[in-house]
N, C-alpha and C. Protein backbone atom coordinates (compact mmCIF):
# COMPACT_ATOMS: atom_id res chain seq x y z
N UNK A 1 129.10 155.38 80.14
CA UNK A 1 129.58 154.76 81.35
C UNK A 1 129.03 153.33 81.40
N UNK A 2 129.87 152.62 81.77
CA UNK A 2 129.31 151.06 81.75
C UNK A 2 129.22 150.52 83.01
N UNK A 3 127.86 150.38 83.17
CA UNK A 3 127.59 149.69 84.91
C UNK A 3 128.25 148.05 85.04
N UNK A 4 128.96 147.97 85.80
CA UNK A 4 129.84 146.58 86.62
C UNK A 4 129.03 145.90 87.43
N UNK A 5 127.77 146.58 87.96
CA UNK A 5 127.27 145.73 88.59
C UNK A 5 127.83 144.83 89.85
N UNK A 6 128.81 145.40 90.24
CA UNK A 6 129.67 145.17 91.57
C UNK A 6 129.29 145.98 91.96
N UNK A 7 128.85 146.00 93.62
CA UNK A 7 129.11 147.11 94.72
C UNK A 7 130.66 147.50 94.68
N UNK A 8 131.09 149.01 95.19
CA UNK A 8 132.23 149.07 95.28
C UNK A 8 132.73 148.53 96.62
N UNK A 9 134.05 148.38 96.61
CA UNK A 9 134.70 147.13 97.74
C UNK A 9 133.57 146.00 98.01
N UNK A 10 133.19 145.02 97.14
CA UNK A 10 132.60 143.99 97.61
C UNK A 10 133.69 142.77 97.10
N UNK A 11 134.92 143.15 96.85
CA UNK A 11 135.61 141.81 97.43
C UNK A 11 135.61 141.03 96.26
N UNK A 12 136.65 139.58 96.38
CA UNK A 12 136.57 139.08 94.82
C UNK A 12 135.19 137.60 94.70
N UNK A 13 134.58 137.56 95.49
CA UNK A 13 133.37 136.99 96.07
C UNK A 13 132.54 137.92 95.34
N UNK A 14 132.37 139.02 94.75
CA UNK A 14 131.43 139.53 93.86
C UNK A 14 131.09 139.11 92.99
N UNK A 15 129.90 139.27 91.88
CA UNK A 15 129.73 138.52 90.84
C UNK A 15 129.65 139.52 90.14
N UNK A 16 130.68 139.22 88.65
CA UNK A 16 130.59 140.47 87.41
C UNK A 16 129.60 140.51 86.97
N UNK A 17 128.56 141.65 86.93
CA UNK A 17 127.56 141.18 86.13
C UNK A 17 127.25 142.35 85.08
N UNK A 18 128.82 142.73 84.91
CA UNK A 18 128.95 143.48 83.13
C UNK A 18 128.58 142.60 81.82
N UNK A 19 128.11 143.50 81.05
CA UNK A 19 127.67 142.52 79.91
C UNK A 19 127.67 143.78 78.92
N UNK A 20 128.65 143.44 77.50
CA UNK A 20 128.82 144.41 76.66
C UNK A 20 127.51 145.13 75.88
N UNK A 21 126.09 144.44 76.02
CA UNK A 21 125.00 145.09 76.21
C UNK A 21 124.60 145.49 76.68
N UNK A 22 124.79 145.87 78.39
CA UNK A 22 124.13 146.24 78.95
C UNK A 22 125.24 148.11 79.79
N UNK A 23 124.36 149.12 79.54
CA UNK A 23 124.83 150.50 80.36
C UNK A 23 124.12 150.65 81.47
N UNK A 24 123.12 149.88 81.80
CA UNK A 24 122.63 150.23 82.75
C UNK A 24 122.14 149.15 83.84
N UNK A 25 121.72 149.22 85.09
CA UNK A 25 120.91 147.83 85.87
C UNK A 25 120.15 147.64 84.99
N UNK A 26 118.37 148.31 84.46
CA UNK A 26 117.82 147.59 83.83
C UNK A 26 118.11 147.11 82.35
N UNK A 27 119.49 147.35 81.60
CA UNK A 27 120.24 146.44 80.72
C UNK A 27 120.26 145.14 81.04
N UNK A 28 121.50 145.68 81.99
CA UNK A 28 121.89 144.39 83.26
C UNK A 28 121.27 142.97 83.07
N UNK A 29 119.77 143.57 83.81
CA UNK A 29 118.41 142.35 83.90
C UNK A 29 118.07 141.76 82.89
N UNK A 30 118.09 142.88 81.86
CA UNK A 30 117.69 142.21 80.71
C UNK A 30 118.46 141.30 79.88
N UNK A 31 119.59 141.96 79.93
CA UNK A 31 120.78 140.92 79.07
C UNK A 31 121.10 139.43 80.00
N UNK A 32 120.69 139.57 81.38
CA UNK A 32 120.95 138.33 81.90
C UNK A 32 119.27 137.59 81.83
N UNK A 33 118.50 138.28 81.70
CA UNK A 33 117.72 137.46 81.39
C UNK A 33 117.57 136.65 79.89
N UNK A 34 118.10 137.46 78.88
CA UNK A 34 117.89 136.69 77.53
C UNK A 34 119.18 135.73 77.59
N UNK A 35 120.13 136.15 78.49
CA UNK A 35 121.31 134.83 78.63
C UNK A 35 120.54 133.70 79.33
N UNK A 36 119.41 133.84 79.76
CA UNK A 36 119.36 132.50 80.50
C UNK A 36 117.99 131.68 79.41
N UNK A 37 117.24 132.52 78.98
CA UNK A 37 116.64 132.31 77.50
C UNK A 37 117.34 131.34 76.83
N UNK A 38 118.24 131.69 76.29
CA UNK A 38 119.07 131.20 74.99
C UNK A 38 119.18 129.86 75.92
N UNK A 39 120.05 129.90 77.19
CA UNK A 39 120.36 128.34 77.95
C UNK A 39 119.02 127.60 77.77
N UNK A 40 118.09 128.49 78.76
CA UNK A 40 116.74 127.28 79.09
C UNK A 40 116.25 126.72 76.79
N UNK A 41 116.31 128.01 75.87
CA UNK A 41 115.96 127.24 74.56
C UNK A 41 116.80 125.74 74.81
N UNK A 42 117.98 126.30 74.12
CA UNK A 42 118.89 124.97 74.61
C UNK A 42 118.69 123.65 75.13
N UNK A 43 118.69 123.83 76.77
CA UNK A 43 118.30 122.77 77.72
C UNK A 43 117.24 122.10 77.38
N UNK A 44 116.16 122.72 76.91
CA UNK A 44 114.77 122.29 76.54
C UNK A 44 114.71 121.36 74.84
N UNK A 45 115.64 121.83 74.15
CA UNK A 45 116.20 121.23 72.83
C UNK A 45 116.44 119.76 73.20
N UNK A 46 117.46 119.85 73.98
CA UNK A 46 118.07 118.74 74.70
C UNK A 46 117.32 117.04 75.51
N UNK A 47 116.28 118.35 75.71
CA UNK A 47 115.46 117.33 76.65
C UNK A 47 114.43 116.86 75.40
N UNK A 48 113.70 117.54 75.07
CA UNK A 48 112.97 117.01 73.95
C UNK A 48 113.37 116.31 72.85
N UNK A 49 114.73 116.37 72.79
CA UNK A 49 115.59 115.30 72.12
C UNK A 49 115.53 113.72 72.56
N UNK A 50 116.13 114.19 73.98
CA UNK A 50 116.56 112.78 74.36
C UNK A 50 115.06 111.96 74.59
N UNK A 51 114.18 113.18 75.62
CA UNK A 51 112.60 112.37 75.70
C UNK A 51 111.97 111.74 74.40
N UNK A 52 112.19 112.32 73.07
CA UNK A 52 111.31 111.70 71.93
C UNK A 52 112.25 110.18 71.40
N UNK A 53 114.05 110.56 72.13
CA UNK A 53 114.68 109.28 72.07
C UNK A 53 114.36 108.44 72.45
N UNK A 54 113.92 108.64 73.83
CA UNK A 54 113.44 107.35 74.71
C UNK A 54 111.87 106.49 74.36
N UNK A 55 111.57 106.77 73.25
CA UNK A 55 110.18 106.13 72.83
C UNK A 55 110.28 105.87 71.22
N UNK A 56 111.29 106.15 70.68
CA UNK A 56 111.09 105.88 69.62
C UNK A 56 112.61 106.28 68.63
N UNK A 57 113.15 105.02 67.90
CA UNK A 57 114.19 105.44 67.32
C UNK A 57 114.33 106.60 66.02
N UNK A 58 114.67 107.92 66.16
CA UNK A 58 114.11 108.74 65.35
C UNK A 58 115.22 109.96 65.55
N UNK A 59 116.02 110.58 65.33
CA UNK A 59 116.77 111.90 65.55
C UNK A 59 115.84 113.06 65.52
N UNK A 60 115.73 113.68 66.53
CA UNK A 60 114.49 114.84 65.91
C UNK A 60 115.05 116.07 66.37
N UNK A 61 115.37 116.82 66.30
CA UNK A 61 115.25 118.70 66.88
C UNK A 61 114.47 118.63 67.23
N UNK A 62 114.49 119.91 68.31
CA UNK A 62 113.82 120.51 69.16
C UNK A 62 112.51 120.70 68.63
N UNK A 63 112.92 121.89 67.60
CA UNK A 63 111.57 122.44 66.58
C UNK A 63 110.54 121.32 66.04
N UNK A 64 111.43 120.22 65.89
CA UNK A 64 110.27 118.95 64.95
C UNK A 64 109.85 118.45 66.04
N UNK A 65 110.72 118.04 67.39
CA UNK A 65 109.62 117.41 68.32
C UNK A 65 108.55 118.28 68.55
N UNK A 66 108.73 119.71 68.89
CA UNK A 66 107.82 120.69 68.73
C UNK A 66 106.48 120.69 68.00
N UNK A 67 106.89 120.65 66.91
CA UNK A 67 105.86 120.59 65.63
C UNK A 67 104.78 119.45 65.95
N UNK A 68 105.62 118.53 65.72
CA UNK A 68 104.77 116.62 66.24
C UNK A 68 103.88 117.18 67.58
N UNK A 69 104.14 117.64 68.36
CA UNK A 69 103.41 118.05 69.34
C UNK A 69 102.34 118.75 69.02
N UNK A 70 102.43 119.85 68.73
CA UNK A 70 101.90 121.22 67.85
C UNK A 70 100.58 120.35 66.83
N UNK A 71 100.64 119.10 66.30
CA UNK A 71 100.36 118.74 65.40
C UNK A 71 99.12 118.34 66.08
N UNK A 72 99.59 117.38 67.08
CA UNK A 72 99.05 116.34 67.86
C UNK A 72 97.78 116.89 68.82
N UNK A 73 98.41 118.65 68.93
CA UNK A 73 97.19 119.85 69.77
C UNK A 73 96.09 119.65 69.31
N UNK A 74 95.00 119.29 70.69
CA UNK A 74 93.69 119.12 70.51
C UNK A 74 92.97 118.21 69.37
N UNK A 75 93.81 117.42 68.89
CA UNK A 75 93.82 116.04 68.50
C UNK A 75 92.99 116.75 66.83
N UNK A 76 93.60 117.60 66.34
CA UNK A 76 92.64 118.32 64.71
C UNK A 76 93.51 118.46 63.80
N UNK A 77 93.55 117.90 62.97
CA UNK A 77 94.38 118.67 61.55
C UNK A 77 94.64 120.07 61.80
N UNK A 78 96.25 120.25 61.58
CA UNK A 78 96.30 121.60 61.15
C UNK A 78 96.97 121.82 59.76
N UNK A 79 96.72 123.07 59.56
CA UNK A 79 97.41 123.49 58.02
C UNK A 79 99.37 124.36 58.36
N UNK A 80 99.69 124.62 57.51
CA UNK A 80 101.01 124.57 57.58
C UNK A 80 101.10 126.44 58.65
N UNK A 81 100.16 127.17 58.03
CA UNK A 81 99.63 128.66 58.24
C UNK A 81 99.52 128.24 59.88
N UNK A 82 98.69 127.37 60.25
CA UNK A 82 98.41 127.27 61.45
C UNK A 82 99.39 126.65 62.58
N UNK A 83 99.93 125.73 61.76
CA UNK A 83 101.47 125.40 62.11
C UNK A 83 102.77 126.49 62.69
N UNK A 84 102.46 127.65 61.62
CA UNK A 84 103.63 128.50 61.63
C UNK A 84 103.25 129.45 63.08
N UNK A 85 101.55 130.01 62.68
CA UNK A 85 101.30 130.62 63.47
C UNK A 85 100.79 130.10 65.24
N UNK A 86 100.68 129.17 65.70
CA UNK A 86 100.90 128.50 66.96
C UNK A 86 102.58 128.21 67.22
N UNK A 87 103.00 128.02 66.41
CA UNK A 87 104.45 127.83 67.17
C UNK A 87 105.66 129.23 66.83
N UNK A 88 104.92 130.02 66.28
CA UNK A 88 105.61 131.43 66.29
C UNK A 88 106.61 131.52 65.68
N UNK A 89 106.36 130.71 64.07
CA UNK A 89 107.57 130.70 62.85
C UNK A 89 107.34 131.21 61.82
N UNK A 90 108.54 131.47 61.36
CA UNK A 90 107.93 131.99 59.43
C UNK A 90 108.64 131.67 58.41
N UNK A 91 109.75 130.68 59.07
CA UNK A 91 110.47 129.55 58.18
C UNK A 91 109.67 128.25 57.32
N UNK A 92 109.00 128.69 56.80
CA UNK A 92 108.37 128.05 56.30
C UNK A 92 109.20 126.95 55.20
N UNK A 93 110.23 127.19 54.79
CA UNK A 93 111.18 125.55 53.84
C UNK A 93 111.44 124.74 54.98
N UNK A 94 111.62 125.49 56.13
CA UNK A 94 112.34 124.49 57.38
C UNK A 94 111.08 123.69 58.21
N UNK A 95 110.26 124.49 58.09
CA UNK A 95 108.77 123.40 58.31
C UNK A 95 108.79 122.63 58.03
N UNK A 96 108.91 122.84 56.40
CA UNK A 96 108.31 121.27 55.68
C UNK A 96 109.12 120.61 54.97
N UNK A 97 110.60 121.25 55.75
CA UNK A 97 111.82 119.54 55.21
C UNK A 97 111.33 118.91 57.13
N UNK A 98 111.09 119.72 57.98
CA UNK A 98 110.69 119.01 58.92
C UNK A 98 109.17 117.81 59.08
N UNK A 99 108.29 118.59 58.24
CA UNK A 99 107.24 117.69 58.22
C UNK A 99 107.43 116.71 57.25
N UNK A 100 108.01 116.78 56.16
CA UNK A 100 108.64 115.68 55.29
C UNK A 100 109.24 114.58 56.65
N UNK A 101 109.97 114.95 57.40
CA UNK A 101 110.83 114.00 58.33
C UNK A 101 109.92 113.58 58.97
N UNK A 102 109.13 114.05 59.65
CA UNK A 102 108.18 113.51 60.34
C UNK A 102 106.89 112.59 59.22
N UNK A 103 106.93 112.67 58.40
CA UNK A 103 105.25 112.10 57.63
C UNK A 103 106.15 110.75 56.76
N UNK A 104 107.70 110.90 56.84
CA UNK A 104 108.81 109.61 56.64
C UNK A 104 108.74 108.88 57.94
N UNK A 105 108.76 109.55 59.31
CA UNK A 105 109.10 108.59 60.39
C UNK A 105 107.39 107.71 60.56
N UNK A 106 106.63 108.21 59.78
CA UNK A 106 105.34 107.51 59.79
C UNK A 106 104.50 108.10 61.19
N UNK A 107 105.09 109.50 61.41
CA UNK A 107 104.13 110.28 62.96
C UNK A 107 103.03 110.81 62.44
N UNK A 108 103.37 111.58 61.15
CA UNK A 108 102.60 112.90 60.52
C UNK A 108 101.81 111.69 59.15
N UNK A 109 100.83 112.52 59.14
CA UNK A 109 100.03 112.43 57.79
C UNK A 109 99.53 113.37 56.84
N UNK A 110 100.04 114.24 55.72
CA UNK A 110 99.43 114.54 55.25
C UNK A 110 98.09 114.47 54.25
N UNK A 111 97.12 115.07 54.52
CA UNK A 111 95.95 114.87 54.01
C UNK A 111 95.78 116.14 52.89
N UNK A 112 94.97 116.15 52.06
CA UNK A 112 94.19 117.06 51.24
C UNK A 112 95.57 117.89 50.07
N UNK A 113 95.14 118.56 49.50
CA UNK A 113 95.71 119.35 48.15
C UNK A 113 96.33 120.60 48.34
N UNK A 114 96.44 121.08 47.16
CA UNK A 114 96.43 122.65 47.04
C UNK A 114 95.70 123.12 46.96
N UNK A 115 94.34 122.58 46.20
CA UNK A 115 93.24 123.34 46.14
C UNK A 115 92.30 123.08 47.12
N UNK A 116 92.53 122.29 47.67
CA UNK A 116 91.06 121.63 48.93
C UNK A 116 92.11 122.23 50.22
N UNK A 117 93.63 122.43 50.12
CA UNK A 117 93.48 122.78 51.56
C UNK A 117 94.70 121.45 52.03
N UNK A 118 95.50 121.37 52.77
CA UNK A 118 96.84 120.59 53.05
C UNK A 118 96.67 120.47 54.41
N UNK A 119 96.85 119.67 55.01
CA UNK A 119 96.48 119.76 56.79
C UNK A 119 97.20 118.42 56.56
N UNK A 120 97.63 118.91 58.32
CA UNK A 120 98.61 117.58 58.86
C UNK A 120 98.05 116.94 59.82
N UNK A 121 98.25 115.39 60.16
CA UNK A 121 97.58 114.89 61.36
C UNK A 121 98.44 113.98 61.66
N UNK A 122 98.43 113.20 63.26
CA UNK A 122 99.27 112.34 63.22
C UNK A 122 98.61 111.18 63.07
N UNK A 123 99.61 110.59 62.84
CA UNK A 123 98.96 109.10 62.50
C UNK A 123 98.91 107.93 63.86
N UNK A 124 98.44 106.75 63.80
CA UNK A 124 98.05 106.15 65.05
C UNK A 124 99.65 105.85 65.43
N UNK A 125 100.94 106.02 64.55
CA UNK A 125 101.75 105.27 65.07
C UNK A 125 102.79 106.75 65.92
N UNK A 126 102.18 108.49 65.27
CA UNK A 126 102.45 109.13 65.92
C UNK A 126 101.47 109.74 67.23
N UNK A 127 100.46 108.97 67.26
CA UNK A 127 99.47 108.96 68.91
C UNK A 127 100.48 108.22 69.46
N UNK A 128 100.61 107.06 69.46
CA UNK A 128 101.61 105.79 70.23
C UNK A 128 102.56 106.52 70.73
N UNK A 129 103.60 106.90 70.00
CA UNK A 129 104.78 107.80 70.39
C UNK A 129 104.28 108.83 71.27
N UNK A 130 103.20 109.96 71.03
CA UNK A 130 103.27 111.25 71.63
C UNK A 130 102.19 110.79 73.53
N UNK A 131 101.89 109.35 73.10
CA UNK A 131 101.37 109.21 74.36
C UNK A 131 102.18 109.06 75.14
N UNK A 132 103.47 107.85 74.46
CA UNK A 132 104.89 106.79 75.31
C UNK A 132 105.66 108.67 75.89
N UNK A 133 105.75 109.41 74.90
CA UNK A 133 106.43 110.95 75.30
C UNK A 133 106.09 111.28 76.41
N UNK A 134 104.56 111.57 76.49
CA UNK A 134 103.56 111.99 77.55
C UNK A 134 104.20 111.62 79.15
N UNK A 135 103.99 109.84 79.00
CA UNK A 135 104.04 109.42 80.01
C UNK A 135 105.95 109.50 80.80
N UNK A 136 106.51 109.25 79.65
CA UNK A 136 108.19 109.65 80.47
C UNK A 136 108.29 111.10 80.73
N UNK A 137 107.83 111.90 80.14
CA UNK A 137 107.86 114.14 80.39
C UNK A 137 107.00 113.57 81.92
N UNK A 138 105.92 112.55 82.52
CA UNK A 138 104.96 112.70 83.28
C UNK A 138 106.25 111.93 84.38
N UNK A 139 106.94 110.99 83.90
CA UNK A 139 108.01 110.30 85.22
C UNK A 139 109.13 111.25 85.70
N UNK A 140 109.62 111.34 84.58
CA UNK A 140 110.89 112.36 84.95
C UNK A 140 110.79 113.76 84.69
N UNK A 141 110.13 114.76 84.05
CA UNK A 141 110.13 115.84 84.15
C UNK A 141 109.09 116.55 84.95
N UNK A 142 107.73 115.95 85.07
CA UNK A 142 106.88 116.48 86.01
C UNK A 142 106.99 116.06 87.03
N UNK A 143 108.08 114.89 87.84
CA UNK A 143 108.72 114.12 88.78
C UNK A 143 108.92 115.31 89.46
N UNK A 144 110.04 115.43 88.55
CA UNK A 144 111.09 116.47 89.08
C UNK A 144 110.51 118.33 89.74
N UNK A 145 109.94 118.84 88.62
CA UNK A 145 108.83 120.22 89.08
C UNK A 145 108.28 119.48 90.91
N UNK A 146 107.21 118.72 90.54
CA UNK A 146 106.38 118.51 91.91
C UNK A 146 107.67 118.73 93.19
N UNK A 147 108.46 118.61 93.41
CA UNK A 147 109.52 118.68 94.61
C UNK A 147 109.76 120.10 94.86
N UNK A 148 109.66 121.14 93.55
CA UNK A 148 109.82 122.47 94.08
C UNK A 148 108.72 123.33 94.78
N UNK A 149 109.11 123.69 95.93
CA UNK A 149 107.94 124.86 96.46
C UNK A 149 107.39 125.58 95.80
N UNK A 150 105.77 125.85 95.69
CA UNK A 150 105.03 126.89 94.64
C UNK A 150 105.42 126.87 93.79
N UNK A 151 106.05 125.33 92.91
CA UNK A 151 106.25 125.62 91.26
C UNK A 151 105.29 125.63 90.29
N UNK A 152 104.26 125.72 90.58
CA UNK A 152 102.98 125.52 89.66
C UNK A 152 102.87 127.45 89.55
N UNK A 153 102.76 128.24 90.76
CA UNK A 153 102.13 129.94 90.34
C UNK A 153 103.62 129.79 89.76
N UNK A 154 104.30 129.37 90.27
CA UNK A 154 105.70 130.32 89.49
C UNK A 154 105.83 130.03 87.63
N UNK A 155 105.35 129.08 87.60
CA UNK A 155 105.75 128.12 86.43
C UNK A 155 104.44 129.30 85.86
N UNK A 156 103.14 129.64 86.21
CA UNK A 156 101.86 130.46 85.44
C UNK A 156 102.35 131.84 84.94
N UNK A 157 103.31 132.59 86.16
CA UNK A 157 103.84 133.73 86.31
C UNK A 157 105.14 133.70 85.46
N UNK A 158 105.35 132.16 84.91
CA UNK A 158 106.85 132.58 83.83
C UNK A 158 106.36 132.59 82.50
N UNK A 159 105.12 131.68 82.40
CA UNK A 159 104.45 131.33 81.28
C UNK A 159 104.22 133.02 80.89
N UNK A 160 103.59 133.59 81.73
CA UNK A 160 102.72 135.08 81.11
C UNK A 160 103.83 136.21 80.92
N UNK A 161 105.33 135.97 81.96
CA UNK A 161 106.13 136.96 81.36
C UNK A 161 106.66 136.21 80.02
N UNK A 162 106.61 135.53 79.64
CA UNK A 162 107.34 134.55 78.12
C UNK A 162 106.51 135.41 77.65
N UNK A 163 104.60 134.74 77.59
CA UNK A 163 103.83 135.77 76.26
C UNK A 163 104.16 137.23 76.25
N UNK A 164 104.42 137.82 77.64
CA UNK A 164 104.66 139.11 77.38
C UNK A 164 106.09 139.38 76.85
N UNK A 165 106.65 138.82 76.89
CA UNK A 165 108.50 139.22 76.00
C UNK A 165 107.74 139.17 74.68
N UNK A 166 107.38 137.41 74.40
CA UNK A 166 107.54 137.56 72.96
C UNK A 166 106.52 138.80 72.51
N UNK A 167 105.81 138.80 73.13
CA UNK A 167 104.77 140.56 71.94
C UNK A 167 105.64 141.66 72.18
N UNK A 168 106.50 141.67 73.22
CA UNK A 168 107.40 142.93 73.21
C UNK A 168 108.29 142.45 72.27
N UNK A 169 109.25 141.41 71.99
CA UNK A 169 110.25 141.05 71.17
C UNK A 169 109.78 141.48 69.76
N UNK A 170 108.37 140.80 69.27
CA UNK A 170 107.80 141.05 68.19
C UNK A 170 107.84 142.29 67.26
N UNK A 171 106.95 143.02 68.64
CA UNK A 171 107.07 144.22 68.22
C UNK A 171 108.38 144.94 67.99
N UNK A 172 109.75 145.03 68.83
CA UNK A 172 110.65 145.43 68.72
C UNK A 172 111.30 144.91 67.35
N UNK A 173 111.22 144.00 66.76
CA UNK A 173 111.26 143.52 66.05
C UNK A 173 111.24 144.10 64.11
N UNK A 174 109.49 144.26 64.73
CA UNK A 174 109.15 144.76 63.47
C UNK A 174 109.56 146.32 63.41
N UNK A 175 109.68 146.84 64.31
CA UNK A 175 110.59 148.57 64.32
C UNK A 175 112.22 148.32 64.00
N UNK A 176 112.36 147.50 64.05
CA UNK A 176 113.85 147.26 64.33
C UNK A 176 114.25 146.85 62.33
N UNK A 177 113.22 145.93 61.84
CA UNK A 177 113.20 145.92 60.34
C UNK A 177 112.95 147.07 59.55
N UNK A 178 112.02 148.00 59.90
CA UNK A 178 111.77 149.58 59.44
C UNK A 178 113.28 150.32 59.34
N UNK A 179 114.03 149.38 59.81
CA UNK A 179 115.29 150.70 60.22
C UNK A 179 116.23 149.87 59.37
N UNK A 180 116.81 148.80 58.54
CA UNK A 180 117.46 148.32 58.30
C UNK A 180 117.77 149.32 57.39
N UNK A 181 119.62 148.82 57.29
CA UNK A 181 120.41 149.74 56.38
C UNK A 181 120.75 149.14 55.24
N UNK A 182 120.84 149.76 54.15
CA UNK A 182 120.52 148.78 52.73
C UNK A 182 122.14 148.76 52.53
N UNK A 183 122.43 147.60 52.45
CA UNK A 183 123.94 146.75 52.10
C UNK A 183 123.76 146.39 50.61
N UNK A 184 124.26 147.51 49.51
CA UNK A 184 124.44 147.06 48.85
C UNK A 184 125.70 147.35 47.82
């Protein structure tokens, strides 16, 4: 049986909130919550696009402005391992045609070997940039938050259901690979 998620007789002022994933309300929630996931990834792509535009001529994805950030955390070399594992990847070729792009735009530096150990840092001309970033995310995007009522607990309380999806996602995840069907 597939829940509609309409009251019955509520009129064409109802909102469909069938979704070919979902049989049940708590489907429902869930499938409209990872629909709004996928948007806010998106939106947030978008913005970190245009924000790393506005300081510096450079095309970047989401993921590489990401990274440059990631890099820039607590101002320390990291290694590629530490890279993957703070930003919750395991694409590791797509890393490092990304850190290639970045250590070309002159943000990133790589330091050290294979045998001593590979760590990335930014360089003074990617401090410059991730400060000029700082301060426009500080005009127009933290502008914008301060105007909403209690957006700071709400914003703590979205942060901790995110960590809690992704360890549930994770995990579902890795049960979900145990089960694959061999295509061959």
């Amino acid at each position: 049986m597939k829940t509609k998620g309409n009251p019955p007789g509520a009129g064409p002022a109802a909102v469909d909130r069938s979704w070919h994933l979902a049989r049940n309300p708590l489907e429902v929630d869930v499938a409209e919550l990872e629909y709004a996931l996928m948007r806010a990834f998106e939106a947030f792509g978008r913005w970190q696009g245009e924000c790393l535009a506005s300081v510096i001529d450079l095309v970047a994805s989401g993921p590489e402005n990401a990274m440059l950030h990631i890099i820039r955390m607590h101002d320390r070399p990291k290694t590629i391992k530490d890279l993957a594992r703070l930003a919750n990847r395991e694409d590791i070729p797509n890393m490092q045609y990304s850190l290639r792009k970045l250590i070309g735009a002159g943000l990133v530096a790589r330091s050290g070997s294979g045998r001593s150990g590979v760590t990335y840092s930014v360089t003074e001309k990617g401090r410059e940039v991730t400060d000029r970033y700082a301060d426009v995310r500080a005009s127009l995007l933290i502008k914008a938050v301060q105007s909403v009522p209690d957006f700071q607990s709400r914003l703590q309380d979205a942060a901790a259901t995110l960590d809690l999806l992704t360890g549930i996602y994770e995990q579902v995840a890795r049960t979900a690979a145990t089960h694959r069907r061999f295509h061959g």
